[in-house]
N, C-alpha and C. Protein backbone atom coordinates (compact mmCIF):
# COMPACT_ATOMS: atom_id res chain seq x y z
N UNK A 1 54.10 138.67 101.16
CA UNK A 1 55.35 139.34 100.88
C UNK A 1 56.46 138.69 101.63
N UNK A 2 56.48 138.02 102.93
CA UNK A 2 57.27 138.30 103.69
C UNK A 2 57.81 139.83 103.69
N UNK A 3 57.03 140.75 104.72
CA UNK A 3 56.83 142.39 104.50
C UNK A 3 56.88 142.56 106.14
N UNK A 4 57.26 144.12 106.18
CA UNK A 4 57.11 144.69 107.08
C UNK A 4 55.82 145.44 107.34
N UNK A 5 55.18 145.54 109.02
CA UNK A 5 53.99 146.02 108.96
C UNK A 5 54.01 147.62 108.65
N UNK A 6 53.22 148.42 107.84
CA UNK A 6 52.83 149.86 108.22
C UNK A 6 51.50 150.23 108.29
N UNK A 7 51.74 151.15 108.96
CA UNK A 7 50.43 151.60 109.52
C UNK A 7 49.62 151.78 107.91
N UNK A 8 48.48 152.21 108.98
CA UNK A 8 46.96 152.38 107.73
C UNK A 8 46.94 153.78 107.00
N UNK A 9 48.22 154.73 107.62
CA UNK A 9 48.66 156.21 107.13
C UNK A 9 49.48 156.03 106.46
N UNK A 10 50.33 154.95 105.69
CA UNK A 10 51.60 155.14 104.55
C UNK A 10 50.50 155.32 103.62
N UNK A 11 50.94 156.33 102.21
CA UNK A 11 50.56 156.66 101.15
C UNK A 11 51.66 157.14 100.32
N UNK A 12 51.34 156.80 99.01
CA UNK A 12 52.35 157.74 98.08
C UNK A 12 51.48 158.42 97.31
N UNK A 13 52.20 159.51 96.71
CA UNK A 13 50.74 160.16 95.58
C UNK A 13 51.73 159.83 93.98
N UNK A 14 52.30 159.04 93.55
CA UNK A 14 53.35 159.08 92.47
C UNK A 14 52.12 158.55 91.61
N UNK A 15 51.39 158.95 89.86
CA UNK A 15 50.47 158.50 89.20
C UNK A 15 51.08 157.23 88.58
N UNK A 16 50.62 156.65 87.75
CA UNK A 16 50.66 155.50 87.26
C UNK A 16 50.96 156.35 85.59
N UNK A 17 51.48 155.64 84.68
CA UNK A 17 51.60 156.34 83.32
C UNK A 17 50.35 156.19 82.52
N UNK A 18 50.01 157.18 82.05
CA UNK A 18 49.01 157.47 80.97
C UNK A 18 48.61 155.74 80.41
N UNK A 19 47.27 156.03 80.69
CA UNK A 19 46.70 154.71 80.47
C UNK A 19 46.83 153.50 81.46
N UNK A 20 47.66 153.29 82.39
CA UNK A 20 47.37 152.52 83.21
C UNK A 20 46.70 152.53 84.59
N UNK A 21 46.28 154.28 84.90
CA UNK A 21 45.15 154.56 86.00
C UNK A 21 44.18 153.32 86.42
N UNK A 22 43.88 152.71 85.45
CA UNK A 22 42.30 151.91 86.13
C UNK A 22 42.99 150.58 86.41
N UNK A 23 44.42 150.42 86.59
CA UNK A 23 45.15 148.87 86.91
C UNK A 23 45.25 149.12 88.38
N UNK A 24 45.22 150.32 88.56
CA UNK A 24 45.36 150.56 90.51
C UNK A 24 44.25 150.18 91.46
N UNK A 25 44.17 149.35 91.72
CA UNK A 25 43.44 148.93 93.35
C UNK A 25 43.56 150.47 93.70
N UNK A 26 42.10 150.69 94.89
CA UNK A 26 41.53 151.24 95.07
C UNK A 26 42.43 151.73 96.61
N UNK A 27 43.33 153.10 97.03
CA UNK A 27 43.77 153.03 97.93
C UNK A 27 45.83 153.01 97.31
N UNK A 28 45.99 152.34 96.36
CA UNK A 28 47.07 151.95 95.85
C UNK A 28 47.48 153.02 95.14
N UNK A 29 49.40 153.51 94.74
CA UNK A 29 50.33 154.34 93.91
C UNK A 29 50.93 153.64 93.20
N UNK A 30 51.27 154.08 92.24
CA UNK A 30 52.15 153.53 91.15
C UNK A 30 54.03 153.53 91.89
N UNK A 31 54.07 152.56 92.06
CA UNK A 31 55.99 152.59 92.18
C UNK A 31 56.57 151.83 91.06
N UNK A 32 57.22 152.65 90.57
CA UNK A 32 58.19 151.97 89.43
C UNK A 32 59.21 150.86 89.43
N UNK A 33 59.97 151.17 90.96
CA UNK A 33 60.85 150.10 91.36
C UNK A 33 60.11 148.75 91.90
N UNK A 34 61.04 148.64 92.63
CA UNK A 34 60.27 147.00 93.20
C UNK A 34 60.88 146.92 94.64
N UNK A 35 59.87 147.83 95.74
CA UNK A 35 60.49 148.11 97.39
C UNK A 35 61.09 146.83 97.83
N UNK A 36 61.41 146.87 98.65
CA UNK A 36 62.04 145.20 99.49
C UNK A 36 61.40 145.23 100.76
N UNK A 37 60.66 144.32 101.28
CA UNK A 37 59.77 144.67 102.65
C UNK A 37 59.90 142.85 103.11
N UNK A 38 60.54 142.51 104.02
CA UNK A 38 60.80 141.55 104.47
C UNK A 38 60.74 140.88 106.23
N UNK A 39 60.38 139.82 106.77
CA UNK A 39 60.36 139.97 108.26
C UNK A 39 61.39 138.74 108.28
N UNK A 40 62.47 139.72 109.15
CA UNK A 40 62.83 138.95 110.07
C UNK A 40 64.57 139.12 108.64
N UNK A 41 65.97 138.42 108.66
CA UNK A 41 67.24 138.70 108.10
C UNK A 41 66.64 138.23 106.36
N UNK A 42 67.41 138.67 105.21
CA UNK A 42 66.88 138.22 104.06
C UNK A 42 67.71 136.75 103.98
N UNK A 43 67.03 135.56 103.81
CA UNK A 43 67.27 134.56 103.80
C UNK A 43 68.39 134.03 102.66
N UNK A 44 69.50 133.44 102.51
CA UNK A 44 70.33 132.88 101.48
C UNK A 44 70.05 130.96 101.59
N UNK A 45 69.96 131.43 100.79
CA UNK A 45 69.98 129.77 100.18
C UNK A 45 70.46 129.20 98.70
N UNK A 46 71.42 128.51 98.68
CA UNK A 46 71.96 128.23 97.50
C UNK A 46 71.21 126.98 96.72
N UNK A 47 70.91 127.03 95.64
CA UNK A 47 70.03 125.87 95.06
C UNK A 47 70.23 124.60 95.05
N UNK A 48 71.44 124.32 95.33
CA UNK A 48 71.82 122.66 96.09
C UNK A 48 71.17 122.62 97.34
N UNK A 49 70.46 123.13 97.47
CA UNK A 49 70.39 123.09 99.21
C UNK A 49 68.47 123.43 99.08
N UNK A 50 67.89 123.72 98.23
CA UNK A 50 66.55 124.43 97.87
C UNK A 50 65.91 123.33 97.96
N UNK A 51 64.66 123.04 98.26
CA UNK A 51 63.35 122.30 97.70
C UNK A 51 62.34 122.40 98.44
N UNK A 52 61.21 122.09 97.83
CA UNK A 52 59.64 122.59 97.77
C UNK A 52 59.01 121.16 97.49
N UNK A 53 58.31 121.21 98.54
CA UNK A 53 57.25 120.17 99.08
C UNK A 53 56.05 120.50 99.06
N UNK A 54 55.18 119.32 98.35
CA UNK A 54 53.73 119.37 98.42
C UNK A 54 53.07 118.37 99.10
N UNK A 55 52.75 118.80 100.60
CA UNK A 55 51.67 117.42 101.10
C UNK A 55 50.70 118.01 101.99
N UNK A 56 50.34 117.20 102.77
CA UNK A 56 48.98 117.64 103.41
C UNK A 56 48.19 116.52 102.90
N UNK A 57 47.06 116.88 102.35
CA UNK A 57 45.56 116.63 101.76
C UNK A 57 45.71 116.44 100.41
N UNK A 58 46.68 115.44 100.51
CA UNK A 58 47.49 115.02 98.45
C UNK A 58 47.29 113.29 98.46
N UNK A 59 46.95 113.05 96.99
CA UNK A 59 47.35 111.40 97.34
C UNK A 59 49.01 111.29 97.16
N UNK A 60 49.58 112.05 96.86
CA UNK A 60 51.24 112.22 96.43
C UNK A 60 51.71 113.20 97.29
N UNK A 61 52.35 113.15 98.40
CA UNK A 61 53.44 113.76 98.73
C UNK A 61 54.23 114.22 97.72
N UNK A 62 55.19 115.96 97.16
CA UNK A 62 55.88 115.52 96.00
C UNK A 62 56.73 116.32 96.78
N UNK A 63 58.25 115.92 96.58
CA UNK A 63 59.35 116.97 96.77
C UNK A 63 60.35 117.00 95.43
N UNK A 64 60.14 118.29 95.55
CA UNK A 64 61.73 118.62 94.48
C UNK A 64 62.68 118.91 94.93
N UNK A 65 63.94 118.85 94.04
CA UNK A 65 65.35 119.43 94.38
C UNK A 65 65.36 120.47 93.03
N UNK A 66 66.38 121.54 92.81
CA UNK A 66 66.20 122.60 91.99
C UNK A 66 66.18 121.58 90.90
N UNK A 67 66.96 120.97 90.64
CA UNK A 67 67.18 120.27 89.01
C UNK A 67 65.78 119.57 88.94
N UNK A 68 65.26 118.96 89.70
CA UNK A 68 64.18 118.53 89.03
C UNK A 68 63.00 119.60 89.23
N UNK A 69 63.29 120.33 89.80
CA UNK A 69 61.93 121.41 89.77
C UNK A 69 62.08 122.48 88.31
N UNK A 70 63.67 122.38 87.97
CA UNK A 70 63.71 123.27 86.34
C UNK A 70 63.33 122.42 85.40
N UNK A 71 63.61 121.05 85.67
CA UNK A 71 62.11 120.52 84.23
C UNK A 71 61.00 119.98 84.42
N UNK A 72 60.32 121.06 85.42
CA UNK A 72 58.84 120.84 84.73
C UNK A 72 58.70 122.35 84.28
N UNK A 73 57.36 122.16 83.48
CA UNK A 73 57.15 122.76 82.31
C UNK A 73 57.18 124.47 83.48
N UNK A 74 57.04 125.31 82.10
CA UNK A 74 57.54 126.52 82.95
C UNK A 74 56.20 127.68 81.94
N UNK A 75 55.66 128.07 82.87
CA UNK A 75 54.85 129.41 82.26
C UNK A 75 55.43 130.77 82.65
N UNK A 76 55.03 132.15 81.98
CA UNK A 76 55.35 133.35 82.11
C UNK A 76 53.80 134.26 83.26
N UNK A 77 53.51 134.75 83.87
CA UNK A 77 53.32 136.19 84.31
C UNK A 77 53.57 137.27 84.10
N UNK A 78 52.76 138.12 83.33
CA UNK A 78 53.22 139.02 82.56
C UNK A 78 51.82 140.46 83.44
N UNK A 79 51.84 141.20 83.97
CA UNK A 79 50.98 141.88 84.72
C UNK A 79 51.00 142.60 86.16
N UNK A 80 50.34 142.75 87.42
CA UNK A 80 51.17 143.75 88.00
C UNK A 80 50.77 142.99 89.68
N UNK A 81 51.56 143.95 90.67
CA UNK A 81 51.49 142.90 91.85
C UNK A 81 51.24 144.27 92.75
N UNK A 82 50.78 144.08 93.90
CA UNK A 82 50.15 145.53 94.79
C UNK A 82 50.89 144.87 96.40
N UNK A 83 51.16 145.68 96.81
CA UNK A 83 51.66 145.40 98.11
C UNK A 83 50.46 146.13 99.05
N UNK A 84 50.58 145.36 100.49
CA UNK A 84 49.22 145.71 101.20
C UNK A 84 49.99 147.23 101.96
N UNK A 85 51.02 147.48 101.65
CA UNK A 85 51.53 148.71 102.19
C UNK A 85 51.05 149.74 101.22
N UNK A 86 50.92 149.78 100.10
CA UNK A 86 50.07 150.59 99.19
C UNK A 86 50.60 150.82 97.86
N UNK A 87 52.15 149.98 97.85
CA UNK A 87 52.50 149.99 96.52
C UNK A 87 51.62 149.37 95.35
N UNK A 88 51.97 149.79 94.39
CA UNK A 88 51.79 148.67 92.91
C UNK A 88 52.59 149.14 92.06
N UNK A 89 53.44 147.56 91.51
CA UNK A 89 54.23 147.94 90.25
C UNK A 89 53.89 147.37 89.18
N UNK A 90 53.33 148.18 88.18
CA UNK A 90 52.49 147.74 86.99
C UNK A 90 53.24 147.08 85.75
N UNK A 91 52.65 146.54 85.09
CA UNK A 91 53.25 145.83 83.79
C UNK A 91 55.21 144.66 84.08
N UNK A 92 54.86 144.53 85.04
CA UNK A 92 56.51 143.20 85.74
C UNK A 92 55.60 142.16 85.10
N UNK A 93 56.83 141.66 85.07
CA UNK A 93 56.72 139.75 84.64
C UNK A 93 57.80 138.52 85.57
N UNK A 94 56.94 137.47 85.73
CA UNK A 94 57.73 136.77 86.76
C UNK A 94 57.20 135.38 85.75
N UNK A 95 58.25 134.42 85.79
CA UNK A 95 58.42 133.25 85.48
C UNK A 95 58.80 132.17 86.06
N UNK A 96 58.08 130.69 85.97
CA UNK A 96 58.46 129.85 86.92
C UNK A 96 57.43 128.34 86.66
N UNK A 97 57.24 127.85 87.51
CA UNK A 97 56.14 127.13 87.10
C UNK A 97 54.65 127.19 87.70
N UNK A 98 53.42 126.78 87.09
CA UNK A 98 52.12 127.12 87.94
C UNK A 98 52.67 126.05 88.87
N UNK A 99 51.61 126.79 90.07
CA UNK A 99 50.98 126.08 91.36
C UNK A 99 49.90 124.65 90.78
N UNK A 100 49.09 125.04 89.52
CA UNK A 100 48.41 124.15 88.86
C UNK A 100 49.39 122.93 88.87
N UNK A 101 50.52 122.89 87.70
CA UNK A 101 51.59 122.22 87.52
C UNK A 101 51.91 121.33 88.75
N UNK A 102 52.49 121.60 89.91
CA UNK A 102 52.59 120.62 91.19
C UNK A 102 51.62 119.87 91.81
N UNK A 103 50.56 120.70 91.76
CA UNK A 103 49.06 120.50 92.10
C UNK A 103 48.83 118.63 91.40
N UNK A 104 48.96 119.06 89.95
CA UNK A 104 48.57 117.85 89.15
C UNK A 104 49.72 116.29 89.40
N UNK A 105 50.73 116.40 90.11
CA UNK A 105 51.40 115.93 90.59
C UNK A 105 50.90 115.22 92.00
N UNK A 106 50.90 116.00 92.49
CA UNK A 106 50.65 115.81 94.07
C UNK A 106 49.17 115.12 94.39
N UNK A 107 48.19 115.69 93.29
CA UNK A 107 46.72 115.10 93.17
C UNK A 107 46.18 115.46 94.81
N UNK A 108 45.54 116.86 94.58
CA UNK A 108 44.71 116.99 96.27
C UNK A 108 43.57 116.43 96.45
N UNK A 109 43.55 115.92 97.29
CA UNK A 109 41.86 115.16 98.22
C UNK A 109 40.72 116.17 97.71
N UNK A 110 40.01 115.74 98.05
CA UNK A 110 38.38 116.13 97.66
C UNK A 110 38.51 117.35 98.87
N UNK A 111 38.78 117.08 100.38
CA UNK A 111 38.50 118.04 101.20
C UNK A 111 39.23 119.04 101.44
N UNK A 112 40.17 118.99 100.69
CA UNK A 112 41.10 120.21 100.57
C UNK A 112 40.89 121.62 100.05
N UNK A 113 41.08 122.43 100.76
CA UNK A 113 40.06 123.87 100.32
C UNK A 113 40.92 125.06 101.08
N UNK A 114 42.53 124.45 101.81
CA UNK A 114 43.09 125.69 101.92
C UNK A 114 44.44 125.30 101.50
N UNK A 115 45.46 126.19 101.59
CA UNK A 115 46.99 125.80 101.63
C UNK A 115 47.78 126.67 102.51
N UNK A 116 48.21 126.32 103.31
CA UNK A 116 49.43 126.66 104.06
C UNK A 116 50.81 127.02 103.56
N UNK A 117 51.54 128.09 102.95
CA UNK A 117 52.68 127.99 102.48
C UNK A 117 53.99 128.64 103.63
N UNK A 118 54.86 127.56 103.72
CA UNK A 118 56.19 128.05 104.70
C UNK A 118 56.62 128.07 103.89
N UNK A 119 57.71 129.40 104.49
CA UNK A 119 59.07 129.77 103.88
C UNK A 119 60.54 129.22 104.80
N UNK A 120 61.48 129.10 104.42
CA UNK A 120 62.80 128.77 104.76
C UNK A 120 62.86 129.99 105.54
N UNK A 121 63.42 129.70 106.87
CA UNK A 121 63.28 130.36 107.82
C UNK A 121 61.86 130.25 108.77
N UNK A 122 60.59 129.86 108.22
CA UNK A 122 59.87 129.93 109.01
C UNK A 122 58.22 130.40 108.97
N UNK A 123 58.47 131.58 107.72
CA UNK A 123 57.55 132.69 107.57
C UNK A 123 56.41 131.59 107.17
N UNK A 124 54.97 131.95 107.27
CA UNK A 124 53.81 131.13 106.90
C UNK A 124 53.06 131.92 106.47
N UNK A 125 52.04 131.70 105.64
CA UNK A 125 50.92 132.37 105.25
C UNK A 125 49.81 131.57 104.07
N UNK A 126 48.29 131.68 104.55
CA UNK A 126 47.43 131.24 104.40
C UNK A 126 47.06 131.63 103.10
N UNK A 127 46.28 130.86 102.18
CA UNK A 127 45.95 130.91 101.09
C UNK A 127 44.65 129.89 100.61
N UNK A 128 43.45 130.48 100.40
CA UNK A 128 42.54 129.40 99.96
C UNK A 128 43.47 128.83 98.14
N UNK A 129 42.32 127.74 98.98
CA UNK A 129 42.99 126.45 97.25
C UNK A 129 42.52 127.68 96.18
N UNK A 130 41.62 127.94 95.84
CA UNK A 130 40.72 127.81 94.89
C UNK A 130 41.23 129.81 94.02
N UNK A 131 42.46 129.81 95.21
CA UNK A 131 43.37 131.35 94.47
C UNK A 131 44.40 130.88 94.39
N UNK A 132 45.10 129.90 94.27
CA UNK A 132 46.06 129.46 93.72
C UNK A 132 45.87 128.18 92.83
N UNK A 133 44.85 127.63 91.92
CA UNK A 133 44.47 127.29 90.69
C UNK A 133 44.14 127.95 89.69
N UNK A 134 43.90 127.18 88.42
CA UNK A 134 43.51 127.71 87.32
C UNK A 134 44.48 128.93 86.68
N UNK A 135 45.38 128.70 86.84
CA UNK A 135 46.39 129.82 86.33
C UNK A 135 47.05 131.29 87.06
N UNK A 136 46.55 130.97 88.30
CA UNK A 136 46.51 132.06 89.23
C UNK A 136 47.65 132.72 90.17
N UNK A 137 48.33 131.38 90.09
CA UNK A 137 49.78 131.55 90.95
C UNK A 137 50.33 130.21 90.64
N UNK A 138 51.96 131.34 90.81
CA UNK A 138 53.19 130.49 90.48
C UNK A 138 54.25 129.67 91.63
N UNK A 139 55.02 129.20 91.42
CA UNK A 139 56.57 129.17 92.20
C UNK A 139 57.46 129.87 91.24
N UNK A 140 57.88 130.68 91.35
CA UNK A 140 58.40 131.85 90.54
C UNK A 140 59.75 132.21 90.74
N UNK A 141 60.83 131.86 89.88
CA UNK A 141 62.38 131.87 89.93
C UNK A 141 62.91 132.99 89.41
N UNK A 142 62.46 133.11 88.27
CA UNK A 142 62.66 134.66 87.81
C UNK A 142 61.92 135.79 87.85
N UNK A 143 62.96 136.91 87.46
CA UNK A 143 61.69 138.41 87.85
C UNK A 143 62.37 139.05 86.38
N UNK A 144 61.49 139.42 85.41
CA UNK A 144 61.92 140.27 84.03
C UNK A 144 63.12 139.79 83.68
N UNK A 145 63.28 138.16 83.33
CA UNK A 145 64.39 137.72 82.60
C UNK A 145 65.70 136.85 83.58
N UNK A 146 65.52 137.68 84.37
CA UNK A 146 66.88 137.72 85.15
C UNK A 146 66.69 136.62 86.54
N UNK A 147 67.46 135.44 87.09
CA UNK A 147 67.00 135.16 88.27
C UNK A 147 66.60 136.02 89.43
N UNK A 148 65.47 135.49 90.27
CA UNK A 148 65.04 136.29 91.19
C UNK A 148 65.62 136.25 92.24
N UNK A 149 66.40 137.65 92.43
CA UNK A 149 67.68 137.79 93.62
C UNK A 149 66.84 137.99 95.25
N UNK A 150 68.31 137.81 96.03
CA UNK A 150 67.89 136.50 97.07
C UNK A 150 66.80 137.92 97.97
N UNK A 151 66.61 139.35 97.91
CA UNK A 151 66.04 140.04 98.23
C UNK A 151 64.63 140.07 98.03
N UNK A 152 64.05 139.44 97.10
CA UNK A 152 62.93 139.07 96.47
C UNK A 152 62.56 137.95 96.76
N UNK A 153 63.60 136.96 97.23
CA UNK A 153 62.59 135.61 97.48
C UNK A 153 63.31 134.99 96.96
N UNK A 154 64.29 134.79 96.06
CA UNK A 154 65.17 133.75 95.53
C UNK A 154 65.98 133.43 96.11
N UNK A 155 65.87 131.82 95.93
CA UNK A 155 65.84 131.18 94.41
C UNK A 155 64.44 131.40 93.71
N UNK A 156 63.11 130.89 94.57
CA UNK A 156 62.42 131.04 94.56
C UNK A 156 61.41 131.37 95.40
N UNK A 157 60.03 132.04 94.84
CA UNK A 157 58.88 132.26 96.20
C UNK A 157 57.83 132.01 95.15
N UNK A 158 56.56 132.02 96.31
CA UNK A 158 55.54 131.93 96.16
C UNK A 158 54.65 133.04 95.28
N UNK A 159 54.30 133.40 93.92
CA UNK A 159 53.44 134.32 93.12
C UNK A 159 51.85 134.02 93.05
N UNK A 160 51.42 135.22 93.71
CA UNK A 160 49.89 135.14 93.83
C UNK A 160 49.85 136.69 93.48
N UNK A 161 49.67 137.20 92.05
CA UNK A 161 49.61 138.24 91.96
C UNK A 161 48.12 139.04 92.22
N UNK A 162 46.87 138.15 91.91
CA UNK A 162 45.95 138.63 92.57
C UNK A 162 45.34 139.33 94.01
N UNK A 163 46.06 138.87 94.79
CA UNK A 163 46.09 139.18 96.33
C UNK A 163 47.55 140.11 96.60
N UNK A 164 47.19 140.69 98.04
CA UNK A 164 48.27 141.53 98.12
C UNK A 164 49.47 140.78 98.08
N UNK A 165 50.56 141.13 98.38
CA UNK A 165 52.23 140.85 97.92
C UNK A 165 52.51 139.90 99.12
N UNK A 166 51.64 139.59 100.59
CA UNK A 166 52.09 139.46 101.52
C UNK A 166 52.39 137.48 101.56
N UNK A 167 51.23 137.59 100.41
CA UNK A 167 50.56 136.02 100.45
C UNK A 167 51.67 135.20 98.95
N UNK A 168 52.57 135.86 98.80
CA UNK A 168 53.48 135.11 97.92
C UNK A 168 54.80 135.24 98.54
N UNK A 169 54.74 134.18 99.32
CA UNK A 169 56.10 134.20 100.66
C UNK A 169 57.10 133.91 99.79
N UNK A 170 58.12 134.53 100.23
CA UNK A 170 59.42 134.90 99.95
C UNK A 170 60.01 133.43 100.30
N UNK A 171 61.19 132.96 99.64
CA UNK A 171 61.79 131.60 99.79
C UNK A 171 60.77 130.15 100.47
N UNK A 172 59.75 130.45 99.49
CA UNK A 172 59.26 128.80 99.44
C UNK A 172 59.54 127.97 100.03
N UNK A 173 59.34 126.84 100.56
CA UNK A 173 59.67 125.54 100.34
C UNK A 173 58.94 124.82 100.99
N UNK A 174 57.53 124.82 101.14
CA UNK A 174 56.50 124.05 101.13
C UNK A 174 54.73 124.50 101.39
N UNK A 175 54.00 123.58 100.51
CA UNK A 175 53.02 124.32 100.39
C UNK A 175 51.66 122.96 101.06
N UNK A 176 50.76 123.09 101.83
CA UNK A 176 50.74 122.15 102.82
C UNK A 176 48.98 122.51 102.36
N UNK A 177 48.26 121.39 101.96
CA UNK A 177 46.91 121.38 101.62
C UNK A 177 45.98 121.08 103.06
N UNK A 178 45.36 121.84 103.58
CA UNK A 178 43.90 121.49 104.61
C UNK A 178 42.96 120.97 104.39
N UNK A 179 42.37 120.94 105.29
CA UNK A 179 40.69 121.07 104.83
C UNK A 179 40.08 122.41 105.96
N UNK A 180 40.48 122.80 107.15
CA UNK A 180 40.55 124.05 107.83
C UNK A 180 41.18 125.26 107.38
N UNK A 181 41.10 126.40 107.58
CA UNK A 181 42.13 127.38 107.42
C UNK A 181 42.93 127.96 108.33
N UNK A 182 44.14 127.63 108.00
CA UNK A 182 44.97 127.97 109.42
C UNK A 182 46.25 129.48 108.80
N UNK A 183 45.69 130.35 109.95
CA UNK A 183 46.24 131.11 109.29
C UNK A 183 48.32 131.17 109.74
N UNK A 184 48.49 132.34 109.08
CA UNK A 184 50.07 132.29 109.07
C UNK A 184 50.39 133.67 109.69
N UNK A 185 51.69 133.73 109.71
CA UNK A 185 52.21 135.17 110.28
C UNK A 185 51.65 136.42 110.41
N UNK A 186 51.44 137.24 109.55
CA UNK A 186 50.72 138.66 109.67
C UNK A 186 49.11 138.02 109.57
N UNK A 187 48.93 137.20 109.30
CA UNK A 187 46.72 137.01 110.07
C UNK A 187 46.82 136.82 110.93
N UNK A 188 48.19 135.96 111.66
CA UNK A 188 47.71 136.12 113.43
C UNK A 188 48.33 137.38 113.78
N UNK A 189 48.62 138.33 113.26
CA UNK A 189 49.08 140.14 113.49
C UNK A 189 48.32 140.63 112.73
N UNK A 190 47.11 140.45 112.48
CA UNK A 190 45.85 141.86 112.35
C UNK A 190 46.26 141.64 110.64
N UNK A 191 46.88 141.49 109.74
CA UNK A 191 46.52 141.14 107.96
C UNK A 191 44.88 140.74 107.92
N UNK A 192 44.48 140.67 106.96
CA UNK A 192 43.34 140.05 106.59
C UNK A 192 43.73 138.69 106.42
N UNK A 193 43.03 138.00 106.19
CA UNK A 193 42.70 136.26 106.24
C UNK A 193 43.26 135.86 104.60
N UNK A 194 42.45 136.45 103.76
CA UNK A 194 42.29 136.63 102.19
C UNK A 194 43.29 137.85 101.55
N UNK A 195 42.99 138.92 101.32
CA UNK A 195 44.23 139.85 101.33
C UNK A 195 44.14 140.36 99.73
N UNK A 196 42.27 140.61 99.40
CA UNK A 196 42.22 140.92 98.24
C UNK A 196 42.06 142.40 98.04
N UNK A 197 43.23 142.78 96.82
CA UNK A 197 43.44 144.10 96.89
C UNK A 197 42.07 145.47 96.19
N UNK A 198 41.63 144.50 95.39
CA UNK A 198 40.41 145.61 94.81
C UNK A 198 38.98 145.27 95.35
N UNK A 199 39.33 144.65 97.15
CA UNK A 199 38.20 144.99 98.54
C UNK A 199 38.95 145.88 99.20
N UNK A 200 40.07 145.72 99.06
CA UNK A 200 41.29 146.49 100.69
C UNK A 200 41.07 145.67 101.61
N UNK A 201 41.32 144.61 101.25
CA UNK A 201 41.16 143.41 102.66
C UNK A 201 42.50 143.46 103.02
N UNK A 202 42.65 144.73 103.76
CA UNK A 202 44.29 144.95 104.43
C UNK A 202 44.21 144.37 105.77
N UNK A 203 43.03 144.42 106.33
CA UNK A 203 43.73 144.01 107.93
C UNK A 203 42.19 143.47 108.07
N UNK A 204 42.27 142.62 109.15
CA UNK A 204 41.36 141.90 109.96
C UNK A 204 40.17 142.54 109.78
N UNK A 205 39.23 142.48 109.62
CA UNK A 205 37.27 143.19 109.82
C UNK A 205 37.17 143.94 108.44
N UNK A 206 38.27 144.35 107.88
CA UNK A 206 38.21 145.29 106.18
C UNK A 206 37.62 143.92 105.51
């Protein structure tokens, strides 16, 4: 998320609409809006000034600037995202390009098996390779049509809708291949490592 911590007692009881009950992670409420949970001032950055780097464990170093990061090819996300605070907002769509997409660019080493993603400003957070392939996560500019405002992570952030909200850092701009796993901000503050929502891998030993 780039998120604020709450305790293991936040809950909401708000239902989910008729028919979408069984989309809720286990522990999780339906929120309609889209909360703002951020660490540390919400970051501005104007898109002359934006870019996102892929190196580490690559035979290609790749960096973009916005203009060349809007033509490569661009997929949709159409489905729902859970915050490790206990939200979920069901049926959103976010657009942008896959993580696949840069990936095939950058070409990762054989021993590469984690990724490191910083945000502008600082924020970090850990991510195995093998949940951000195959269609799984984005770099994500828009949210339902509209650019994704700078409260959310725009210009752009990191989309891993499978895992909680924490692990799709807010203002991007580089995503750094291992072969160790090194964790980032809230795993060295008690998060889980992984941060999968239908285990409740909310915090460290879950």
């Amino acid at each position: 998320m780039s998120g604020g911590f709450i305790s293991r007692g936040f809950f909401g009881k708000r239902r989910p609409p008729e028919g979408m009950e069984g989309r809720l992670p286990p522990g999780q409420y339906y929120e309609s809006g889209f909360p703002v949970l951020t660490v540390g001032p919400t970051e501005k950055i104007e898109t002359d000034a934006w870019t996102l780097r892929v190196d580490g464990l690559v035979e290609h170093a790749v960096e973009w600037n916005w203009n060349s990061f809007q033509a490569l090819p661009r997929t949709t996300y159409e489905g729902d995202i859970h915050c490790v605070t206990k939200w979920s907002k069901l049926g959103t769509n976010f657009s942008g390009v896959s993580v696949d997409e840069l990936l095939k660019l950058a070409q990762p080493q054989p021993e590469a098996k984690y990724v490191l993603a910083t945000s502008f400003g600082g924020y970090t957070t850990n991510v195995p390779l093998a949940d951000l392939v195959d269609g799984k996560a984005w770099v994500a500019d828009t949210h339902e049509g509209q650019p994704l405002p700078r409260e959310h992570g725009g210009p752009a952030r990191l989309l891993v809708p499978h895992l909680y909200f924490w692990k799709s850092a807010k203002w991007v701009t580089k995503l750094t291949l291992l072969a160790e796993d090194e964790w980032g901000f809230w795993e060295r503050n008690g998060y889980h490592h992984r941060g999968d929502p239908w285990k409740e891998q909310r915090y460290t030993g879950d």
